[in-house]
PDB file of N, CA and C in Angstrom:
ATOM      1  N   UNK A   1       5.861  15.680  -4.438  1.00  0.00           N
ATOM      2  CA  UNK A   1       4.910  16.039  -3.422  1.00  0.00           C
ATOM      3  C   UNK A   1       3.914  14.903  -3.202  1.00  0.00           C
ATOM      4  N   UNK A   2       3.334  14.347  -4.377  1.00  0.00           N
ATOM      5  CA  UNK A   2       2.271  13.493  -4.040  1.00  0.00           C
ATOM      6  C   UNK A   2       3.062  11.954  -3.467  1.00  0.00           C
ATOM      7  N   UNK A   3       4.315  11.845  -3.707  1.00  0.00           N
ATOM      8  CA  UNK A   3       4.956  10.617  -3.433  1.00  0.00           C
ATOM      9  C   UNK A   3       5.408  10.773  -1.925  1.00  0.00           C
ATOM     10  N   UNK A   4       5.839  11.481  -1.317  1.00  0.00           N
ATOM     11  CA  UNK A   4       6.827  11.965  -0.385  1.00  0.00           C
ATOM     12  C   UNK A   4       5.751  12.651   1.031  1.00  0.00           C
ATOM     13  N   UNK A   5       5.584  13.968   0.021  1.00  0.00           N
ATOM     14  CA  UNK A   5       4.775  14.743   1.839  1.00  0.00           C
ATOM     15  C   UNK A   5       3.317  14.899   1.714  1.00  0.00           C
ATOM     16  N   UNK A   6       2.618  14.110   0.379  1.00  0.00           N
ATOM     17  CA  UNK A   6       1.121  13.670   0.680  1.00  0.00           C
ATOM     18  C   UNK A   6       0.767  12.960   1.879  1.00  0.00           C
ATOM     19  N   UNK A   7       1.234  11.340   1.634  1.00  0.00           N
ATOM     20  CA  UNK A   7       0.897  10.331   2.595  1.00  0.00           C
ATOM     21  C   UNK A   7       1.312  11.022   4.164  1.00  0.00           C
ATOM     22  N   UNK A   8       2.163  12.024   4.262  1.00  0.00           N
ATOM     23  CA  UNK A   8       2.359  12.370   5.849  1.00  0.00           C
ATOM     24  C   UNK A   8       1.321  13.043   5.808  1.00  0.00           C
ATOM     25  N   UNK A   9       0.505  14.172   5.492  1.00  0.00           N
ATOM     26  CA  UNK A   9       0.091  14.924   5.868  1.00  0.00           C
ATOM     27  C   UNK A   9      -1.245  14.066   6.281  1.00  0.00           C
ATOM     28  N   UNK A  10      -1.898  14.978   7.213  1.00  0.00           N
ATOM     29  CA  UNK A  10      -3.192  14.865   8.108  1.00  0.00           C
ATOM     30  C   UNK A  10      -3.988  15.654   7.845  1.00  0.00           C
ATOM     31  N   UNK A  11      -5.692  15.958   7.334  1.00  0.00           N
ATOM     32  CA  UNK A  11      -6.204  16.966   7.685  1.00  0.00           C
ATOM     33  C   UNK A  11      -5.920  17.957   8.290  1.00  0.00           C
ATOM     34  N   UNK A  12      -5.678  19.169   7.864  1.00  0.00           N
ATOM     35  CA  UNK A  12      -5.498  20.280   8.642  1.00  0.00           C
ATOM     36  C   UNK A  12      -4.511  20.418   8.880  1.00  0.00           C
ATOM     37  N   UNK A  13      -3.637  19.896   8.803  1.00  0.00           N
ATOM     38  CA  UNK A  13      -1.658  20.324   8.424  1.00  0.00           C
ATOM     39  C   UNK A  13      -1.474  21.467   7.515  1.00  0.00           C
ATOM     40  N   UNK A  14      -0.831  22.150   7.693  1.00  0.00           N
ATOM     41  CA  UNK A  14      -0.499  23.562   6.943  1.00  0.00           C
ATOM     42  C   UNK A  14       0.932  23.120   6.504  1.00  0.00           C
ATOM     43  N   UNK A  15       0.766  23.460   5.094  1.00  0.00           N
ATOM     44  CA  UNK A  15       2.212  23.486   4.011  1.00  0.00           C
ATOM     45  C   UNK A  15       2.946  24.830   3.720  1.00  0.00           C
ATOM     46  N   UNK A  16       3.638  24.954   4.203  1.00  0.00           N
ATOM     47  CA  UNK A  16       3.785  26.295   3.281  1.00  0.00           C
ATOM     48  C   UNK A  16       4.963  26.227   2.126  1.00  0.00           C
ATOM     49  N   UNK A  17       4.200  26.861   1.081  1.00  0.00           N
ATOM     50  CA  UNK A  17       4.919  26.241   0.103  1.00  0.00           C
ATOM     51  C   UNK A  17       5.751  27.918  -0.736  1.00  0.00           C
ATOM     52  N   UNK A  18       7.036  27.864  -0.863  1.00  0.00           N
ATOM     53  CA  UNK A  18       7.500  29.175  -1.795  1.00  0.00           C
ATOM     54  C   UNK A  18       7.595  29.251  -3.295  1.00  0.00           C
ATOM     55  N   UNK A  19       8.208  30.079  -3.715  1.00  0.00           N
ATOM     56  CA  UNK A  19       8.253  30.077  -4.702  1.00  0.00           C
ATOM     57  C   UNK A  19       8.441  29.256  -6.258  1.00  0.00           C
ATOM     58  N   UNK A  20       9.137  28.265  -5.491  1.00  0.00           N
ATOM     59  CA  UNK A  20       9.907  27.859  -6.271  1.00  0.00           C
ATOM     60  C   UNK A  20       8.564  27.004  -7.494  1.00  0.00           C
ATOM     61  N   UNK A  21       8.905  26.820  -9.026  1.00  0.00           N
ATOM     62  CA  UNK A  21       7.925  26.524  -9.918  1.00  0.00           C
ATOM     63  C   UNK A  21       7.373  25.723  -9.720  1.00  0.00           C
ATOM     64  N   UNK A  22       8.144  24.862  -9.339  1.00  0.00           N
ATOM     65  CA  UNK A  22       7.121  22.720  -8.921  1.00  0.00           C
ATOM     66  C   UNK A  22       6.155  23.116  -7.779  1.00  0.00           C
ATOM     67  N   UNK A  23       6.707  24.277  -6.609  1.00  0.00           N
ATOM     68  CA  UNK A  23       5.609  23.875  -5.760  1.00  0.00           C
ATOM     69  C   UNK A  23       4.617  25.038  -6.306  1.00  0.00           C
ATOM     70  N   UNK A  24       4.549  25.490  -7.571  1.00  0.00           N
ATOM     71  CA  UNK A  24       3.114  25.787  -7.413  1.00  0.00           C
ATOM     72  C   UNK A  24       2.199  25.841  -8.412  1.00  0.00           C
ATOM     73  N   UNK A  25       3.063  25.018  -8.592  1.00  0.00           N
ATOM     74  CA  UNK A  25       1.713  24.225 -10.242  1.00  0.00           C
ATOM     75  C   UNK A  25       0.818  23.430  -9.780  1.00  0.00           C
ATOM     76  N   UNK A  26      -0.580  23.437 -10.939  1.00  0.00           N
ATOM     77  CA  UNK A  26      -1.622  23.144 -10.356  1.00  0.00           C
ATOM     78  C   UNK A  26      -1.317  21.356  -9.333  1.00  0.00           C
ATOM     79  N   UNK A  27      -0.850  20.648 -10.291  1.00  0.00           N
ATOM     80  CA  UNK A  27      -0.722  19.390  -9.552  1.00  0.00           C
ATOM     81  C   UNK A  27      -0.481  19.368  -7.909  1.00  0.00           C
ATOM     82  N   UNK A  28       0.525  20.375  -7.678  1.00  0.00           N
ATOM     83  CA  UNK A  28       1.270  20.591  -6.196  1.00  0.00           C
ATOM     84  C   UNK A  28       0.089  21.225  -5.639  1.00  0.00           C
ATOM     85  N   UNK A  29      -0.727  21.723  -6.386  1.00  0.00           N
ATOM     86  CA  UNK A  29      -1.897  23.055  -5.456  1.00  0.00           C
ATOM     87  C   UNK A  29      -3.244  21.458  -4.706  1.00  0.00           C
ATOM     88  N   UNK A  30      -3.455  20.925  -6.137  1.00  0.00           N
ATOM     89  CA  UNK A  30      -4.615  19.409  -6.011  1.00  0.00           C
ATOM     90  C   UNK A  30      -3.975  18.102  -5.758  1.00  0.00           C
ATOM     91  N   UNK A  31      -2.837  18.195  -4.994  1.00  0.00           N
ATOM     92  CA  UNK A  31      -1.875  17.174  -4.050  1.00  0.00           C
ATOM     93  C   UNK A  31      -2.311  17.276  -3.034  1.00  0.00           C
ATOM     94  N   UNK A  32      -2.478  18.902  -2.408  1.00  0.00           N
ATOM     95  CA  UNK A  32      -2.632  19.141  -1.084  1.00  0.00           C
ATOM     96  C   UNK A  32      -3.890  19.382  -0.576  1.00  0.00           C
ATOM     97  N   UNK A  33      -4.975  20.016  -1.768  1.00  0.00           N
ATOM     98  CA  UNK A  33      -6.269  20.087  -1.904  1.00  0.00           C
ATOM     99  C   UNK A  33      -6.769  18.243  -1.336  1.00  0.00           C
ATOM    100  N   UNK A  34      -6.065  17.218  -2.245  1.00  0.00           N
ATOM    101  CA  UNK A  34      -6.611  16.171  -1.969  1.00  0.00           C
ATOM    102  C   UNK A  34      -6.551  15.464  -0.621  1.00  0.00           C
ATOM    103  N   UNK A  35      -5.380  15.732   0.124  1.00  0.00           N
ATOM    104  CA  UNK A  35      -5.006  15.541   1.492  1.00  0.00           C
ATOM    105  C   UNK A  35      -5.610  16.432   2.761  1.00  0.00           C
ATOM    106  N   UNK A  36      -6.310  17.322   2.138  1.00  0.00           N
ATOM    107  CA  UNK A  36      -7.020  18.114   2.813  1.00  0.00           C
ATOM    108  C   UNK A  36      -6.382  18.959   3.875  1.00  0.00           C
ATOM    109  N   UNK A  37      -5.111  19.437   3.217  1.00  0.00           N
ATOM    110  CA  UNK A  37      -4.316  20.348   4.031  1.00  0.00           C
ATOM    111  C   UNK A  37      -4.119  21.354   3.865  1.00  0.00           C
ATOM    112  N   UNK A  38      -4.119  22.272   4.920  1.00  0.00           N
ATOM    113  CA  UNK A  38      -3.728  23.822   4.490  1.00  0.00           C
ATOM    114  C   UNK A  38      -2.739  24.389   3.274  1.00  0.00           C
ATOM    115  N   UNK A  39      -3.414  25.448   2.735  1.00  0.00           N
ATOM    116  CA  UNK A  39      -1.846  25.244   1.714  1.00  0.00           C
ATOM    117  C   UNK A  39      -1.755  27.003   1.794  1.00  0.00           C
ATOM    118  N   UNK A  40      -0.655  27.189   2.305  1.00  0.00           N
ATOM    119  CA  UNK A  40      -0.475  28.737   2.741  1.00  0.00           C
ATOM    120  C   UNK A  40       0.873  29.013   1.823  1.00  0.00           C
ATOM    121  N   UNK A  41       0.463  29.723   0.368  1.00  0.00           N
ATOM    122  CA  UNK A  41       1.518  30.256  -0.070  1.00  0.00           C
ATOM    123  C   UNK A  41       2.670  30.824   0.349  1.00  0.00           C
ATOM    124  N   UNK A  42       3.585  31.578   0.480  1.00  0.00           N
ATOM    125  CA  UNK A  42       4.761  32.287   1.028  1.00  0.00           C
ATOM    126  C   UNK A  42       4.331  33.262  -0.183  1.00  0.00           C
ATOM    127  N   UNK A  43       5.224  34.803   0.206  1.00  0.00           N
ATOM    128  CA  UNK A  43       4.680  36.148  -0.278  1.00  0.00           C
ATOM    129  C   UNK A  43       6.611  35.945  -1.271  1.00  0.00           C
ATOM    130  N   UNK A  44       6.514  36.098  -2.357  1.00  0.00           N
ATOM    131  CA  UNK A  44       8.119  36.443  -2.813  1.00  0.00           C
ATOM    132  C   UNK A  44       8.547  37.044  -1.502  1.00  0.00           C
ATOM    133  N   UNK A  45       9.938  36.661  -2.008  1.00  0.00           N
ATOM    134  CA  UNK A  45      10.859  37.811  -1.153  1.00  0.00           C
ATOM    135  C   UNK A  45      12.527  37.267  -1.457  1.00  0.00           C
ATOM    136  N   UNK A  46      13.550  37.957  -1.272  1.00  0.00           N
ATOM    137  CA  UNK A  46      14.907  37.602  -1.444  1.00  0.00           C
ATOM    138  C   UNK A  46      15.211  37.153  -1.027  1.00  0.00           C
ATOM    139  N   UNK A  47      16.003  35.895  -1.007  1.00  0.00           N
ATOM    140  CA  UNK A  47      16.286  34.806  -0.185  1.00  0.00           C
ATOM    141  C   UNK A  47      17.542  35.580   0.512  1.00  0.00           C
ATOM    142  N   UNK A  48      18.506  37.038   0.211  1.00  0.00           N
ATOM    143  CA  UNK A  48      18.899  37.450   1.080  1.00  0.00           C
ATOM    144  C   UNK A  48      18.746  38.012   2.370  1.00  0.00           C
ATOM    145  N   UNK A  49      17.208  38.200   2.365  1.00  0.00           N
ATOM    146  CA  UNK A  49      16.431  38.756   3.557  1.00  0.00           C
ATOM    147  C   UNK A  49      16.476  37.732   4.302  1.00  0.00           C
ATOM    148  N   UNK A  50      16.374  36.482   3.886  1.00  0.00           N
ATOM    149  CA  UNK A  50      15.841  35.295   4.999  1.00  0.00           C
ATOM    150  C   UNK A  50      16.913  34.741   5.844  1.00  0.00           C
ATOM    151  N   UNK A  51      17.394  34.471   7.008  1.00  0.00           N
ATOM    152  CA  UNK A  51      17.865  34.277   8.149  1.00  0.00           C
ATOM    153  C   UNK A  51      18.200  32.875   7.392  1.00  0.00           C
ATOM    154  N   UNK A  52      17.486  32.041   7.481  1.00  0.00           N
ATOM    155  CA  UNK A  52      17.203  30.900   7.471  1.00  0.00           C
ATOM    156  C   UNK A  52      18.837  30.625   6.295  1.00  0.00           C
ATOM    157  N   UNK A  53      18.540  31.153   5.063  1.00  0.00           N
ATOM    158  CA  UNK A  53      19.087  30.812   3.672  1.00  0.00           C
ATOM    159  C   UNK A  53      20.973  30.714   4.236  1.00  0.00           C
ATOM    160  N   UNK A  54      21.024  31.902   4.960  1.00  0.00           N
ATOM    161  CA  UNK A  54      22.629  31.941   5.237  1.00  0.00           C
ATOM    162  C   UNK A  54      22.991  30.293   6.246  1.00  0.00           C
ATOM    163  N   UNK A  55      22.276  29.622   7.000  1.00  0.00           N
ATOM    164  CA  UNK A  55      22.298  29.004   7.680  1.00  0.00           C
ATOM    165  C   UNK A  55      22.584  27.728   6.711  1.00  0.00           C
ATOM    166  N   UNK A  56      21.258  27.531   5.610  1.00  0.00           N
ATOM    167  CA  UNK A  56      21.328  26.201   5.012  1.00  0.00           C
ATOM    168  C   UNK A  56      22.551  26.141   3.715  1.00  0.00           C
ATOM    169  N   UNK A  57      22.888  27.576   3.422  1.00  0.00           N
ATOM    170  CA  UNK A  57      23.888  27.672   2.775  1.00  0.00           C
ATOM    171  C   UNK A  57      25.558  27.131   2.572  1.00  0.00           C
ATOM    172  N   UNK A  58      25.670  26.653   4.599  1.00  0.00           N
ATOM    173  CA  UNK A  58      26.734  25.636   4.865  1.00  0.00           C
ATOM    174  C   UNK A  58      26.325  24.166   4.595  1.00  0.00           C
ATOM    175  N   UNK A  59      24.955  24.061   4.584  1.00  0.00           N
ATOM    176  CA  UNK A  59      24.581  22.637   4.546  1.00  0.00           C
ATOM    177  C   UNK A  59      25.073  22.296   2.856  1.00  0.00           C
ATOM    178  N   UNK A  60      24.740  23.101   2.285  1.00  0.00           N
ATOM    179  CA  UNK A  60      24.131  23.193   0.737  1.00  0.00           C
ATOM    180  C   UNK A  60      25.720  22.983   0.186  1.00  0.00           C
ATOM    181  N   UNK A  61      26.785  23.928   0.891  1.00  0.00           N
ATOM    182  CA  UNK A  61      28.159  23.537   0.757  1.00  0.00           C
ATOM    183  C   UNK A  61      28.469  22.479   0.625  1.00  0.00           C
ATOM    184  N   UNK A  62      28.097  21.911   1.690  1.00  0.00           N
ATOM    185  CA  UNK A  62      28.646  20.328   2.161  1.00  0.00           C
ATOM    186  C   UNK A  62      27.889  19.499   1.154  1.00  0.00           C
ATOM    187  N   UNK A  63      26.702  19.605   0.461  1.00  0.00           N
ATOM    188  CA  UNK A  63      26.273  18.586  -0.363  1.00  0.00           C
ATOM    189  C   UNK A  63      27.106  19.256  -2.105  1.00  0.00           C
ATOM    190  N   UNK A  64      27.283  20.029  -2.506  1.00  0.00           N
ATOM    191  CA  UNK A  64      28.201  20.299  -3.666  1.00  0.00           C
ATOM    192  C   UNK A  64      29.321  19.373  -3.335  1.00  0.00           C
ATOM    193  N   UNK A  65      30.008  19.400  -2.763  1.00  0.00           N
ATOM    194  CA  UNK A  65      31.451  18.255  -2.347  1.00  0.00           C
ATOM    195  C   UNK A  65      31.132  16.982  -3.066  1.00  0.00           C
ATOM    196  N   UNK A  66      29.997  16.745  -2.720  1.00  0.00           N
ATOM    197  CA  UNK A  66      29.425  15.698  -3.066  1.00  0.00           C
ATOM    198  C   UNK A  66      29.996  14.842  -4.146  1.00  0.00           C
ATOM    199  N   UNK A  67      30.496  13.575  -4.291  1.00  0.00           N
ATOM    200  CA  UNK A  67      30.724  12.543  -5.152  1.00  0.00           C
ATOM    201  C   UNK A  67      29.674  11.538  -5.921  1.00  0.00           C
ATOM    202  N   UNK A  68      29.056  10.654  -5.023  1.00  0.00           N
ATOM    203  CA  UNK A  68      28.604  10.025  -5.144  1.00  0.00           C
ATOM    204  C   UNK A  68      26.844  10.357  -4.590  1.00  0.00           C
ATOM    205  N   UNK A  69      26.023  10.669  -5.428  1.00  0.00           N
ATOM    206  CA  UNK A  69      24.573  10.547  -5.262  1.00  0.00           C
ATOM    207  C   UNK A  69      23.639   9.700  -5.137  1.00  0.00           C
ATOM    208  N   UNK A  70      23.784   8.526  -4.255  1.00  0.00           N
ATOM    209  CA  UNK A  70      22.856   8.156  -3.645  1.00  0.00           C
ATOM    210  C   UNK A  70      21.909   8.660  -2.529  1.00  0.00           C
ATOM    211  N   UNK A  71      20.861   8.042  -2.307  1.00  0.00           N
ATOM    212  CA  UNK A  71      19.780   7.980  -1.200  1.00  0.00           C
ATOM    213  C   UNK A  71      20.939   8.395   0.228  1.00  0.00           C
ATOM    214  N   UNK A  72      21.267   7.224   0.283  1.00  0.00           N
ATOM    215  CA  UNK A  72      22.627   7.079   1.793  1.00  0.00           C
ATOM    216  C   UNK A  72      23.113   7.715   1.630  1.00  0.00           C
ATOM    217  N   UNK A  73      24.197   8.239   0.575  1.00  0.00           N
ATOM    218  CA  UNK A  73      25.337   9.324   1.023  1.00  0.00           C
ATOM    219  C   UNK A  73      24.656  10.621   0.767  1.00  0.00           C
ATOM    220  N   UNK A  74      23.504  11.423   0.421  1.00  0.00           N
ATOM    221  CA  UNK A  74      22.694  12.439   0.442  1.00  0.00           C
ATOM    222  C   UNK A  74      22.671  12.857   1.880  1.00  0.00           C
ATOM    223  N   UNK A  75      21.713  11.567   2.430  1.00  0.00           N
ATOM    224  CA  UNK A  75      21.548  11.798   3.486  1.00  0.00           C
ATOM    225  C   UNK A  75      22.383  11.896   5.001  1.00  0.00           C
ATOM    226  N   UNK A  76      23.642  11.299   4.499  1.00  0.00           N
ATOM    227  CA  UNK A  76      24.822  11.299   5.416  1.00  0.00           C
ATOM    228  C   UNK A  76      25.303  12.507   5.036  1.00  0.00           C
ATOM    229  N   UNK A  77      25.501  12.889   4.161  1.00  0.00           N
ATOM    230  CA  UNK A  77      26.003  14.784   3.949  1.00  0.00           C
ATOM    231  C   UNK A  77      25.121  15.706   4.571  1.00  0.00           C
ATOM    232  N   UNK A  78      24.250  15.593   4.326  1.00  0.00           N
ATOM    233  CA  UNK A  78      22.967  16.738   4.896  1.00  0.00           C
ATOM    234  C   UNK A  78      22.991  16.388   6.124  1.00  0.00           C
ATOM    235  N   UNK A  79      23.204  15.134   6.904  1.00  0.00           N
ATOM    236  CA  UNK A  79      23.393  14.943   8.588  1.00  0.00           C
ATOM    237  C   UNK A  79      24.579  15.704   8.707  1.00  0.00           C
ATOM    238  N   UNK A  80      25.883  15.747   8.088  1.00  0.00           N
ATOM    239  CA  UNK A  80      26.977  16.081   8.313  1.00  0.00           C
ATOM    240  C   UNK A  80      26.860  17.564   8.145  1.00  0.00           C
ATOM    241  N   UNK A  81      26.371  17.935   7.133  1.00  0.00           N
ATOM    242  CA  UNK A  81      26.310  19.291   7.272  1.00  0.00           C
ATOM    243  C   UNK A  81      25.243  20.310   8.463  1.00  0.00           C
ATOM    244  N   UNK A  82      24.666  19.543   8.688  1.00  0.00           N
ATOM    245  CA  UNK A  82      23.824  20.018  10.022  1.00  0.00           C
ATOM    246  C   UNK A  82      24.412  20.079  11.056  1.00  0.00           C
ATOM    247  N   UNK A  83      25.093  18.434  11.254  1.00  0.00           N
ATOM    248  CA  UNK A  83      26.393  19.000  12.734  1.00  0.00           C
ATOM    249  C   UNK A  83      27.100  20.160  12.481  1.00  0.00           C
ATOM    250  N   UNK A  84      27.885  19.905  11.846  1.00  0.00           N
ATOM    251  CA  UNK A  84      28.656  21.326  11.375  1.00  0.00           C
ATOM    252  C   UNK A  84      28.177  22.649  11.956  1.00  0.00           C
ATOM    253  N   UNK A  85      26.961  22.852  11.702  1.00  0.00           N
ATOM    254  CA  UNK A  85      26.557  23.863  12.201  1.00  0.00           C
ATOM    255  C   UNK A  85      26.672  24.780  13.631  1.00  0.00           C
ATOM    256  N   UNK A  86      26.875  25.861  13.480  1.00  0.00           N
ATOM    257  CA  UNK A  86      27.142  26.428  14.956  1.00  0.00           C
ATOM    258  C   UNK A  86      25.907  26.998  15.451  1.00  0.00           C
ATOM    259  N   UNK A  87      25.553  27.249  17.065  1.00  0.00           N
ATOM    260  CA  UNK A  87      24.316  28.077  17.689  1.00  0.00           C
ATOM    261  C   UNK A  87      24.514  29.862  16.206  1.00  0.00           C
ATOM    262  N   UNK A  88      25.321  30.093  16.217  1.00  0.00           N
ATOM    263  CA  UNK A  88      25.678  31.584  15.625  1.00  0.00           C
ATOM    264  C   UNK A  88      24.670  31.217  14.326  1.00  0.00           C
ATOM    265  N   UNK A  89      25.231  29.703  13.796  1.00  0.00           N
ATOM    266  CA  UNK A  89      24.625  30.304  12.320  1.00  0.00           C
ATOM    267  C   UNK A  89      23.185  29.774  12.300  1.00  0.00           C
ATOM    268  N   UNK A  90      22.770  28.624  13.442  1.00  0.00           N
ATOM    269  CA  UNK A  90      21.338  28.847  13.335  1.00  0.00           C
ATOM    270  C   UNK A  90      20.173  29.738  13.601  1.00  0.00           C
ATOM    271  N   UNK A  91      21.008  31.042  14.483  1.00  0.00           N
ATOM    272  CA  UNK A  91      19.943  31.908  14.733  1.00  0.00           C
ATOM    273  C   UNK A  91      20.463  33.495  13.746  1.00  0.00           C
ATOM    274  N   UNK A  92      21.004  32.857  12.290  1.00  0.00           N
ATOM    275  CA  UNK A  92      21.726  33.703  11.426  1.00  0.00           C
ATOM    276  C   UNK A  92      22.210  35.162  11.542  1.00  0.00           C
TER     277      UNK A  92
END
């Protein structure tokens, strides 16, 4: 967080950050405190409820395949798995 989506943020940018443990330990809470950005928790909930999860779930496919873990081929899978995508499964 402090390496990556500190330096983007602007005053008054809203994060919203879920569950997950890294984003909500104190460091991740006085990352965003220091950037002076909104920091709007997310409420639990099942990631089966969320629209969203079935969608990134083809992406998430396409990066398991995965061989080789670099920077470049990360990011050429996650492009690839985004084309992939159909209108159907982005509005899940």
């Amino acid at each position: 967080m402090e390496q990556v989506l500190v330096p983007e943020l602007k005053p008054g940018d809203v994060v919203a950050r879920d569950n997950l443990k890294p984003h909500q330990s104190e460091a991740a809470v006085a990352a965003l405190e220091v950037a002076r950005a909104r920091d709007v928790p997310l409420p639990p909930w099942s990631p089966d409820m969320t629209p969203i999860e079935e969608m990134i779930s083809k992406v998430k496919g396409a990066m398991r395949s995965m061989v080789a873990w670099t920077a470049e081929a990360v990011d050429a899978v996650f492009a690839s798995g985004l084309q992939d995508l159909t209108p159907q499964d982005i509005f899940g």
